[in-house]
Protein backbone atom coordinates (compact mmCIF):
# COMPACT_ATOMS: atom_id res chain seq x y z
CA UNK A 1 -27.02 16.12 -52.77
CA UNK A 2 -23.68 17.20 -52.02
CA UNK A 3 -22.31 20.80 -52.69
CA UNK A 4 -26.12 21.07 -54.65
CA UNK A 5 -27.52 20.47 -50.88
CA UNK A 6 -24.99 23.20 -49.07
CA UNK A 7 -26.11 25.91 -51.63
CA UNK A 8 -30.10 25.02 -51.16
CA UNK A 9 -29.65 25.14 -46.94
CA UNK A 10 -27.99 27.94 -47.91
CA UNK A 11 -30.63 30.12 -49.41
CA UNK A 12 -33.41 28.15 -47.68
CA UNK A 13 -31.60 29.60 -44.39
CA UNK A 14 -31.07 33.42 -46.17
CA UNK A 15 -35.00 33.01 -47.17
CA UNK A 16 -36.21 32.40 -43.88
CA UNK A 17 -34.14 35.37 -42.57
CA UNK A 18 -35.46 37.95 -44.87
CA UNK A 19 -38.97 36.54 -43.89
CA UNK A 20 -38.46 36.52 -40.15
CA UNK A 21 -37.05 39.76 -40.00
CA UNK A 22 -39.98 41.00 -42.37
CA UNK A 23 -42.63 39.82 -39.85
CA UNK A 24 -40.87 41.76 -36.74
CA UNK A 25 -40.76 45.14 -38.63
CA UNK A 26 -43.98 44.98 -39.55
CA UNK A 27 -46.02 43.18 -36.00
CA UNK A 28 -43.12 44.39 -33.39
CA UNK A 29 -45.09 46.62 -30.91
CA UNK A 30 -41.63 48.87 -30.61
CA UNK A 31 -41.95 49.76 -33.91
CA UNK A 32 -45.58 50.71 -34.03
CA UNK A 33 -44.65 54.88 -33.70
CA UNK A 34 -42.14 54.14 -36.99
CA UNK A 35 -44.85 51.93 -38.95
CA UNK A 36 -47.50 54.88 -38.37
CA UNK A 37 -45.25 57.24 -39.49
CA UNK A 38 -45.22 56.16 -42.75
CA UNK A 39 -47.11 57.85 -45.67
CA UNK A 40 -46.27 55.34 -48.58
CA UNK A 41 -44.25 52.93 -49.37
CA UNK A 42 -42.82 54.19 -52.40
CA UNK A 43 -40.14 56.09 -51.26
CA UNK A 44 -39.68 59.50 -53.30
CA UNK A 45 -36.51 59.53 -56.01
CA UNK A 46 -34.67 62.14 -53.25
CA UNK A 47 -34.73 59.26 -50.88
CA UNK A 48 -33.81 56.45 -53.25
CA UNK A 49 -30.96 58.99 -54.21
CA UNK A 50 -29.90 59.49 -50.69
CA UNK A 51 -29.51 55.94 -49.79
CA UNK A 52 -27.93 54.70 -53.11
CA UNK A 53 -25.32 57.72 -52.02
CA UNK A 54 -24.58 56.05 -48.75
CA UNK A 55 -25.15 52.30 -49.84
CA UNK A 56 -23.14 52.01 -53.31
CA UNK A 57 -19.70 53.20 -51.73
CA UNK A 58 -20.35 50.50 -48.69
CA UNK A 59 -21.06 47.75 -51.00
CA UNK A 60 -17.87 48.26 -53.07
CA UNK A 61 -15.93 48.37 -50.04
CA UNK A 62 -17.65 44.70 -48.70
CA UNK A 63 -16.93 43.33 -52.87
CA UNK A 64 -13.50 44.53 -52.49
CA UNK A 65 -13.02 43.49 -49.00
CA UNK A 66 -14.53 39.86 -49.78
CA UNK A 67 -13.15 39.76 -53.09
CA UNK A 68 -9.64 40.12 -51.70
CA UNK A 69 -10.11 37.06 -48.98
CA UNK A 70 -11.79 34.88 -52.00
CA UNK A 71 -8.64 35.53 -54.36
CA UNK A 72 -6.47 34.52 -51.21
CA UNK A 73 -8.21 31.52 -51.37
CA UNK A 74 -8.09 30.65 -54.88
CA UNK A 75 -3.83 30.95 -54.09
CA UNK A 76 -3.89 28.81 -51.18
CA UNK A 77 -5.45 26.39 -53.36
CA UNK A 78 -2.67 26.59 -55.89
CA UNK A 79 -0.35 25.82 -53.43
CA UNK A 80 -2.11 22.13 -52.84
CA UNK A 81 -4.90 20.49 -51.28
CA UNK A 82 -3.49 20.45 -47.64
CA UNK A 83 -2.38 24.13 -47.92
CA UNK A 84 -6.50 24.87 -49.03
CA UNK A 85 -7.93 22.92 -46.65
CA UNK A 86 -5.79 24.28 -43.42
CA UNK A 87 -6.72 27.89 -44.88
CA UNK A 88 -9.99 27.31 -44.63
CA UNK A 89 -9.69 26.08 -41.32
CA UNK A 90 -8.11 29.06 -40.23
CA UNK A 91 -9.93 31.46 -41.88
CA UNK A 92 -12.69 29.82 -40.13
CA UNK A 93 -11.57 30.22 -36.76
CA UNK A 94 -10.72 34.02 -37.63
CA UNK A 95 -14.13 34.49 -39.21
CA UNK A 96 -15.76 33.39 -35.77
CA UNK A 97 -13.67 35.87 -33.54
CA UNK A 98 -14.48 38.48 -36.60
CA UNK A 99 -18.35 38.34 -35.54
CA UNK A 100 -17.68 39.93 -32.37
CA UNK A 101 -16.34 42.80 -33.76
CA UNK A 102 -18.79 42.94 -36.72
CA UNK A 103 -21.34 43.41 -33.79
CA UNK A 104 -19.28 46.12 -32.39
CA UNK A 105 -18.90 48.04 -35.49
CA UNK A 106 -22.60 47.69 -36.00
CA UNK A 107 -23.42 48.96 -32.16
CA UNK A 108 -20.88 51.80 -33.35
CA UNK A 109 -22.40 53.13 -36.76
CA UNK A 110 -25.87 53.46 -34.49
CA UNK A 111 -24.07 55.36 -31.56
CA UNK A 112 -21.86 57.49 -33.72
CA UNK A 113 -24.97 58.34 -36.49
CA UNK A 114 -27.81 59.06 -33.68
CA UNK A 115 -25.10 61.41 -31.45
CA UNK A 116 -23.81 63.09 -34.85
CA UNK A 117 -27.25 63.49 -35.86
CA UNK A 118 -28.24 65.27 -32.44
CA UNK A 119 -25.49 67.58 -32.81
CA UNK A 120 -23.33 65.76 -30.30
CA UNK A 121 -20.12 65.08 -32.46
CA UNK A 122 -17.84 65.16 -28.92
CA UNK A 123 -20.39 62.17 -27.91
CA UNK A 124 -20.07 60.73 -30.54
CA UNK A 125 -16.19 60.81 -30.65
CA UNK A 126 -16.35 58.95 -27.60
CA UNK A 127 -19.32 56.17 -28.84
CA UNK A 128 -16.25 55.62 -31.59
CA UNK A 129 -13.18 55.21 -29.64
CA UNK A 130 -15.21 53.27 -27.19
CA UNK A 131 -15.83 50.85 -29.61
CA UNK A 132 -12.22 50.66 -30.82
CA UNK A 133 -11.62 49.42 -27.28
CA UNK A 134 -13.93 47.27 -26.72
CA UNK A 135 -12.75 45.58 -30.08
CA UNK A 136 -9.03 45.55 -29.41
CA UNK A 137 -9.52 44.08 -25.51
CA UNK A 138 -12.22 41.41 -27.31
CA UNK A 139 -9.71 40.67 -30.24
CA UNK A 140 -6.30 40.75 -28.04
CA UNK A 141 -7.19 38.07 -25.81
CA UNK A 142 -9.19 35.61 -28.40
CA UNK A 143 -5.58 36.57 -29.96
CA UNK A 144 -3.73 35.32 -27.15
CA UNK A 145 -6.07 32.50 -26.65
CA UNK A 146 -5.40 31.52 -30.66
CA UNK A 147 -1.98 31.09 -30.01
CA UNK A 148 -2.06 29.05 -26.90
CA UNK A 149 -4.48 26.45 -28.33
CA UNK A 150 -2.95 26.61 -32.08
CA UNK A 151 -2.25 22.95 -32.45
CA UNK A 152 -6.14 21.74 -30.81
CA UNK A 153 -8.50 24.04 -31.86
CA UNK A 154 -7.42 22.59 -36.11
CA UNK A 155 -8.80 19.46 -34.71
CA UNK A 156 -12.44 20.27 -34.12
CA UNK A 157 -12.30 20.68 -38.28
CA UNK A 158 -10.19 17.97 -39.47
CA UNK A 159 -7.56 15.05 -37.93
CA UNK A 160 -5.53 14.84 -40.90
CA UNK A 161 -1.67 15.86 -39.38
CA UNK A 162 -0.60 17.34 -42.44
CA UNK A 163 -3.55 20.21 -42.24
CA UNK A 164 -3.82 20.25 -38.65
CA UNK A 165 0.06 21.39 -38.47
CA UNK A 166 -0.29 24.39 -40.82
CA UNK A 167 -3.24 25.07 -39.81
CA UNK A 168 -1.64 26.14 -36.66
CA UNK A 169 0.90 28.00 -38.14
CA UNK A 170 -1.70 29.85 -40.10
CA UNK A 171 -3.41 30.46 -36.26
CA UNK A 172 -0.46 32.27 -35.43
CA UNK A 173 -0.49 34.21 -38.41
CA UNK A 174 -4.31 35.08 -37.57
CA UNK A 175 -3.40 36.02 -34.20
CA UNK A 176 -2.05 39.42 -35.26
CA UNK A 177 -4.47 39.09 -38.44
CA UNK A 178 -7.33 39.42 -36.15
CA UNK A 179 -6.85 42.17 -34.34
CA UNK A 180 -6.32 44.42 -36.81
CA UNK A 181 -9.10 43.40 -38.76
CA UNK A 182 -11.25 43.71 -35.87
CA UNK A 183 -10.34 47.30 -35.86
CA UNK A 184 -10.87 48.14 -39.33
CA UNK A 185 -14.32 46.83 -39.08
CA UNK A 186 -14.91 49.15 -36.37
CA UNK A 187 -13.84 52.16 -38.20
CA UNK A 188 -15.78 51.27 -40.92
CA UNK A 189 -18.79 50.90 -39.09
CA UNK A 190 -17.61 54.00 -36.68
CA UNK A 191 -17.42 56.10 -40.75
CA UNK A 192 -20.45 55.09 -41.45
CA UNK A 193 -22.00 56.77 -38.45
CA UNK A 194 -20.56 60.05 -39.89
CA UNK A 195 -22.58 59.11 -43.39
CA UNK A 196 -18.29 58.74 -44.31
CA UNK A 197 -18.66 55.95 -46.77
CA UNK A 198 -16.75 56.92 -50.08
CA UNK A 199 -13.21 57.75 -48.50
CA UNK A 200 -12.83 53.87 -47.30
CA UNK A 201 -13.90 52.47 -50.47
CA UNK A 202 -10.71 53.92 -51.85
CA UNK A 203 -8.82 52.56 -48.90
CA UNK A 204 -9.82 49.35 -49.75
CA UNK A 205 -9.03 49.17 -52.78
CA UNK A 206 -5.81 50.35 -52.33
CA UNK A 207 -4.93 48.36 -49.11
CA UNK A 208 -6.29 45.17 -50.27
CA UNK A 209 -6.02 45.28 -54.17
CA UNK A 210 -2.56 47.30 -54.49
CA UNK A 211 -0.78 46.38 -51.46
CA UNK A 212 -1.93 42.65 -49.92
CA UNK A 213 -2.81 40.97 -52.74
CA UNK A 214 0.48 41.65 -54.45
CA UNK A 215 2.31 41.46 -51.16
CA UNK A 216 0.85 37.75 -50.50
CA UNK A 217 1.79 36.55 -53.59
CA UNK A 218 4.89 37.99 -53.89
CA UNK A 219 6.14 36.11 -50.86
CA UNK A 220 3.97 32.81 -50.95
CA UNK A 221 4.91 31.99 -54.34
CA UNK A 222 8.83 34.03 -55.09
CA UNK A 223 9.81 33.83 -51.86
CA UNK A 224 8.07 29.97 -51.15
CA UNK A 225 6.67 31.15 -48.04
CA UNK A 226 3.44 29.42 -49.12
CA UNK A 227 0.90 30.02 -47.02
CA UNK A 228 2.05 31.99 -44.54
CA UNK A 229 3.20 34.13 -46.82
CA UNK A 230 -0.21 34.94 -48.11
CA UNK A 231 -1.77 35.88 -44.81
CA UNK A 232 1.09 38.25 -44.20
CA UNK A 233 -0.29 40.14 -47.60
CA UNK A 234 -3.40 39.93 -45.90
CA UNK A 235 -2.50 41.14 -42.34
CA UNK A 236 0.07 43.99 -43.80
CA UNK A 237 -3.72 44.88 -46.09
CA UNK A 238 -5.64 44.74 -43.09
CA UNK A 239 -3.08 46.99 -40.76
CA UNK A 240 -3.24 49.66 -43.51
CA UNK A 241 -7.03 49.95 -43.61
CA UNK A 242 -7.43 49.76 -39.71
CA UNK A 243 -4.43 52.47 -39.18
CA UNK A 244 -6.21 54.97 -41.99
CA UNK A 245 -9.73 54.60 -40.99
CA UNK A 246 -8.94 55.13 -37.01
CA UNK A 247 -6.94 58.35 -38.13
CA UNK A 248 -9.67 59.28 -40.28
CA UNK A 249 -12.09 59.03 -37.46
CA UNK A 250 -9.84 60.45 -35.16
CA UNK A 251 -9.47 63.73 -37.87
CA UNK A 252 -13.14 63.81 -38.44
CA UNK A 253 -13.90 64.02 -34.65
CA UNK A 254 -11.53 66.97 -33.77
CA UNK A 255 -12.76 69.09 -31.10
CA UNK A 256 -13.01 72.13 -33.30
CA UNK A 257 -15.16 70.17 -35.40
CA UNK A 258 -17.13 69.66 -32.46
CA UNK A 259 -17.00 73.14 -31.42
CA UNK A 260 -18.63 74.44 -34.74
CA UNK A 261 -22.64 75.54 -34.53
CA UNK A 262 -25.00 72.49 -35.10
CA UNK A 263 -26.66 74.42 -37.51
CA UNK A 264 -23.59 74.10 -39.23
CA UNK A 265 -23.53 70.61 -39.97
CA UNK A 266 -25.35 68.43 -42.46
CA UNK A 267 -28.22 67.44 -41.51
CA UNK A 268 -28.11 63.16 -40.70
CA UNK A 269 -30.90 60.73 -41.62
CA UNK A 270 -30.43 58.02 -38.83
């Protein structure tokens, strides 16, 4: 079936997600005390409001964020075949390493949002920055490890030469790339915990859309850095969102924003 067959697993897998995780929320005996607690199941237009409010800002952040990778991409493929298929490879590799820290930044938004919502905000502080190191210690040494295995780990994808040698210049590349995008993933999920969604869309755009995309092809294609060149767009993009969002967090999480009255705050829906 070729490509046909790819996109059918595809949402044949993405069906049978929605459906399994359907069937937990509504047998799991942990979530029994949530399940009675609900009146209907039409939520009322404040809700709706609330979470479009929180959600729309996070999903133009993820278009912009994926956007930016597919465009990069679509200019590795105009610099040939080879150059597309060993970006793929290491975009791959990067994307695996990336899940750990997606699972951080996910264990992050739930510590940060309960301890904010208790009141807690010098808790939560901590819930946040213990997150940012747990990422960079994760991402540092699969960083390290990337560059010592550059030139074998191309070869679980592919044995053609040509693509296995810049793919491992690309690993290099992604060494650096990683870490940094490791941390911005953190912050945003860190941000999110603080119901801070609307302030990194921006950053996004202007990281990714201004600044690496321009950058990339700027010195792939007028400088012929191919490639390479590219993924330093990308890394310089990714640096810029992960420095901003840590300060933001960092601002947001000031001890005399912690020492104000609870009663003070907004009130969090976790």
């Amino acid at each position: 079936m070729g490509m046909m067959g790819s996109a059918w697993a595809t949402l044949l897998a993405r069906g049978l997600m929605a459906a399994f995780m359907a069937v937990y929320v509504l047998r799991a005996r942990r979530l029994r005390a949530e399940r009675e607690a609900v009146v209907s199941l039409v939520p009322e237009g404040a809700t709706l409001r609330r979470v479009a409010d929180l959600g729309a800002p996070i999903g133009v952040q993820m278009a912009l964020e994926v956007g930016a990778f597919g465009l990069s991409l679509l200019m590795a493929g105009w610099l040939g075949v080879t150059t597309e298929a060993a970006h793929k490879v290491a975009i791959d590799v990067a994307s695996m390493t990336y899940m750990a820290a997606s699972g951080i930044a996910a264990a992050a938004t739930i510590r940060v949002g309960n301890l904010r919502g208790a009141g807690d905000l010098r808790a939560a502080r901590q819930a946040g920055f213990a997150a940012y190191w747990l990422t960079f210690g994760f991402m540092g040494t699969m960083a390290l490890l990337l560059i010592l295995t550059r030139n074998v780990v191309p070869y679980v994808y592919i044995t053609d030469p040509q693509v296995v040698a810049q793919a491992g210049t690309l690993l290099l590349v992604a060494a650096l790339f990683q870490v940094s995008d490791g941390l911005q993933v953190v912050g945003l999920g860190a941000l999110r915990g603080l119901e801070d969604v609307k302030v990194p869309s921006v950053v996004a755009l202007l990281a990714y859309w201004a600044v690496a995309l321009p950058l990339g092809y700027f010195l792939g294609f007028k400088l012929h850095m191919g490639a390479p060149g590219v993924w330093t767009g990308l890394l310089v993009g990714l640096t810029i969102v992960a420095v901003v969002l840590l300060l933001r967090f960092r601002r947001e999480t000031e001890p005399e924003f912690a020492s104000r009255p609870a009663a003070a705050e907004e009130p969090a829906t976790v």
